[in-house]
Protein backbone atom coordinates (compact mmCIF):
# COMPACT_ATOMS: atom_id res chain seq x y z
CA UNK A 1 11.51 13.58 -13.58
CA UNK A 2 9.45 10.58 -11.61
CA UNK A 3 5.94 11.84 -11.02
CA UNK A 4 5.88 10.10 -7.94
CA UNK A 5 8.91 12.17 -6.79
CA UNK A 6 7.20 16.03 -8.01
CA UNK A 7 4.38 14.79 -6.46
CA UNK A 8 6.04 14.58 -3.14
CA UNK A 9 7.71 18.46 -3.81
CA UNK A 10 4.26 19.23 -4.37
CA UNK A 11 2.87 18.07 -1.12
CA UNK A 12 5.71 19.67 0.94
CA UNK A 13 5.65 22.87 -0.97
CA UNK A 14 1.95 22.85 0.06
CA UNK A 15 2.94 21.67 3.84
CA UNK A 16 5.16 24.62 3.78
CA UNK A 17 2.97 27.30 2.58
CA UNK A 18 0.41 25.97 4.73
CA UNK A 19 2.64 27.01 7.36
CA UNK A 20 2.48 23.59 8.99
CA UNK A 21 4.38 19.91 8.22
CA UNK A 22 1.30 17.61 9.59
CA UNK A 23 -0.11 14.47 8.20
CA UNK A 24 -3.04 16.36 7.09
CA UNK A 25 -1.49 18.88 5.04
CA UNK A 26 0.67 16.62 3.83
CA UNK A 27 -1.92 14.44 2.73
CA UNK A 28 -4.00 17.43 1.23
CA UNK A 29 -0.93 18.76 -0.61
CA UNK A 30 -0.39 15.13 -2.23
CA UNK A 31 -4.02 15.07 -3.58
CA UNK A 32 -3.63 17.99 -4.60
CA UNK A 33 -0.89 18.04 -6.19
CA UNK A 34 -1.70 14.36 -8.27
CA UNK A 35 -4.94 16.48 -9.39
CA UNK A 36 -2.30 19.25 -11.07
CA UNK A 37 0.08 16.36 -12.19
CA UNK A 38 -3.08 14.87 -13.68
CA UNK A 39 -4.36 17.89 -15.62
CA UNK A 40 -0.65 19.00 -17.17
CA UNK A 41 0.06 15.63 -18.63
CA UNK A 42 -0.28 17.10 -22.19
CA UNK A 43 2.39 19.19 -21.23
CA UNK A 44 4.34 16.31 -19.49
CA UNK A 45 4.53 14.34 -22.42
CA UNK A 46 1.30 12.42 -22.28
CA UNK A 47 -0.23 9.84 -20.06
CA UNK A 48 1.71 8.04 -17.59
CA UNK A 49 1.41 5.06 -16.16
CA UNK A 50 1.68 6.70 -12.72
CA UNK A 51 -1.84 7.94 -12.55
CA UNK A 52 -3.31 4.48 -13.29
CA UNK A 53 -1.12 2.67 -11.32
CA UNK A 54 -2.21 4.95 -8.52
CA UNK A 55 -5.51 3.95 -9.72
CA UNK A 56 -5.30 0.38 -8.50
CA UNK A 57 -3.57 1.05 -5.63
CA UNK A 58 -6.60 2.93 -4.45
CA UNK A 59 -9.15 0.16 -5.83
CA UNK A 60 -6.96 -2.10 -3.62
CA UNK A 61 -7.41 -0.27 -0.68
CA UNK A 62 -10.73 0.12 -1.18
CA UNK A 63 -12.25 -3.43 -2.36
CA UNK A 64 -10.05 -4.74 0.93
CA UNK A 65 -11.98 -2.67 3.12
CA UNK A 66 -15.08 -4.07 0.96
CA UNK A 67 -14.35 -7.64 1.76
CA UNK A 68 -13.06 -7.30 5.06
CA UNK A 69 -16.69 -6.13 6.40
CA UNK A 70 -18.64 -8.12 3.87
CA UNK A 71 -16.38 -11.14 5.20
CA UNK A 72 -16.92 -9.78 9.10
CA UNK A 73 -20.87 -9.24 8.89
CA UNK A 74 -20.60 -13.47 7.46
CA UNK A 75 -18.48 -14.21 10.65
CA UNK A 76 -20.15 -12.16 12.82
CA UNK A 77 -23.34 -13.45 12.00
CA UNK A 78 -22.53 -17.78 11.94
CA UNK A 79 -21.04 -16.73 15.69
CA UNK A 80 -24.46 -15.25 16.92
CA UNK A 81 -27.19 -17.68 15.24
CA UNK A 82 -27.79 -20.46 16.70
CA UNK A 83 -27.10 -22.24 13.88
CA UNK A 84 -23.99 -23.34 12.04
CA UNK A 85 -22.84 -22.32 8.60
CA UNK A 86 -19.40 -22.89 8.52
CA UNK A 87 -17.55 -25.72 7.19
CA UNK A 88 -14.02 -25.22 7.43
CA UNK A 89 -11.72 -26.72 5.53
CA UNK A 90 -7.91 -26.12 3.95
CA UNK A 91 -7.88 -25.67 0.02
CA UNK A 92 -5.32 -24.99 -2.50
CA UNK A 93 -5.16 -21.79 -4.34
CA UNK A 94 -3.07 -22.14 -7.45
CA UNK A 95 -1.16 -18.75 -7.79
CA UNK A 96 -0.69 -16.89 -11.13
CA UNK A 97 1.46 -14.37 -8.82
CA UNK A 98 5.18 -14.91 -9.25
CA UNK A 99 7.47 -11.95 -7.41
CA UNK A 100 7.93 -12.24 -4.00
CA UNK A 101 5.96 -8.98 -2.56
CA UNK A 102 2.68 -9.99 -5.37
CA UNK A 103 2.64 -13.36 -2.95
CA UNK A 104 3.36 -11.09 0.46
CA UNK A 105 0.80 -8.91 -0.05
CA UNK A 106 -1.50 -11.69 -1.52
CA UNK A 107 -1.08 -14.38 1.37
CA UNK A 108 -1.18 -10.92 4.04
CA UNK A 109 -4.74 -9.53 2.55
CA UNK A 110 -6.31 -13.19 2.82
CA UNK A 111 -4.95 -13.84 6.26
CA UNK A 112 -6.28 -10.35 7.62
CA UNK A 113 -9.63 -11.00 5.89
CA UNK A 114 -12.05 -12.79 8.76
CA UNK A 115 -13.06 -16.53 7.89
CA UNK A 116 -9.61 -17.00 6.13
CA UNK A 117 -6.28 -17.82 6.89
CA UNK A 118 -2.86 -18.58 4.56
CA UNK A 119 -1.20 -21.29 5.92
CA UNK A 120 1.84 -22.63 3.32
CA UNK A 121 3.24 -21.55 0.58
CA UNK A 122 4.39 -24.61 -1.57
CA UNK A 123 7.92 -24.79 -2.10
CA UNK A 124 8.01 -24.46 -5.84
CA UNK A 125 5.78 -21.23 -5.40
CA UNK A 126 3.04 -22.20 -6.91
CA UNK A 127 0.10 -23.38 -4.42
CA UNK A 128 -1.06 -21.20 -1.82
CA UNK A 129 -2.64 -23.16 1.40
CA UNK A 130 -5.43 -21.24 2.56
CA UNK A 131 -8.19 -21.96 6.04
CA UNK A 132 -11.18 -21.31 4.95
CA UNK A 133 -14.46 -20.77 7.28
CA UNK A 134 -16.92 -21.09 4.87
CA UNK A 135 -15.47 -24.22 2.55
CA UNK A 136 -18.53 -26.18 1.48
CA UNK A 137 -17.37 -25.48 -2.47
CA UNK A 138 -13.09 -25.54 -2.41
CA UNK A 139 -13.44 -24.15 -6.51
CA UNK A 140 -15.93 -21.21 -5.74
CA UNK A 141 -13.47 -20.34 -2.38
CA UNK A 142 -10.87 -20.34 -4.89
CA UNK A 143 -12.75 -18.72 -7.83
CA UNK A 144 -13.03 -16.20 -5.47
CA UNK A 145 -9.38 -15.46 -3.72
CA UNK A 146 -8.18 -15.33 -7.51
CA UNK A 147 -10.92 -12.71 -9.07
CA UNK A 148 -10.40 -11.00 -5.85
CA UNK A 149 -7.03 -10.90 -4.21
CA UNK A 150 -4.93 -12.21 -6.47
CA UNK A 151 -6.43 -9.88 -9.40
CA UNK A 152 -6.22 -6.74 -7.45
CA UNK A 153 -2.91 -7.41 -6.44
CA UNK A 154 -1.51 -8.55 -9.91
CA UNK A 155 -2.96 -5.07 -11.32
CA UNK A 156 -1.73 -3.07 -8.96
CA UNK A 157 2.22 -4.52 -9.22
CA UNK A 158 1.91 -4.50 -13.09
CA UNK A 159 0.88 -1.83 -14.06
């Protein structure tokens, strides 16, 4: 049987015993259950790739939330000094990301990140066209999108 799928039973056979379907118990029942999913995997044939994959997704979440107030406090704070840091400027990413939700997800997480914007994706999907705030060095901006974005998303919909 999926994992992903018991897990689910788990968390509405804990919603129900709670006595109540809410988000919370919901929630609780799924973490819940992946921590008894995660110690019987001996006796459900070994390791899965569920549990890592599950993994990333959570770094994902996570190391977004990271750079989107890292990448707000460097905003925030070029708006209310006098002086200016920001040179903007449009670069091309090259993308190592080939399916069509690894370049959704990429192009959505730089967009909602402040100081950054995608623009274009080329038509051979290959180039991404990204408005950066902060472009004095287009290969660092870059070097950073792809050891950031682009690597968090690639391990999370490969795994």
């Amino acid at each position: 049987m999926n994992l992903f799928l018991l897990n689910l039973i788990l968390a509405i056979s804990w919603s129900a015993l709670a006595g109540s379907f809410t988000l919370t118990t919901l929630a609780v029942g799924f973490v819940l259950g992946f921590a008894v999913l995660w110690l019987l995997q001996p006796l459900l044939g070994g390791p899965s790739a569920y549990f890592l994959r599950a993994y990333y997704w959570v770094r994902l979440a996570v190391m977004f939330h990271y750079e989107l107030v890292v990448s707000s406090l460097a905003v925030v704070w070029d708006v209310i000094t006098p002086t200016q840091l920001s040179r903007p400027g449009i670069i091309e990413m090259p993308l190592d990301i080939k399916s069509d939700t690894g370049i959704l997800l990429v192009t959505n997480l730089i967009s909602l990140t402040p100081g950054t914007l995608s623009l274009d994706v080329s038509e051979d999907r290959k180039t991404l066209f990204v408005h950066a705030m902060f472009a004095d060095d287009p290969d660092a901006v870059v070097a950073q999108l792809k050891n950031t974005m682009e690597k968090w998303v690639r391990e999370a919909l490969e795994t």
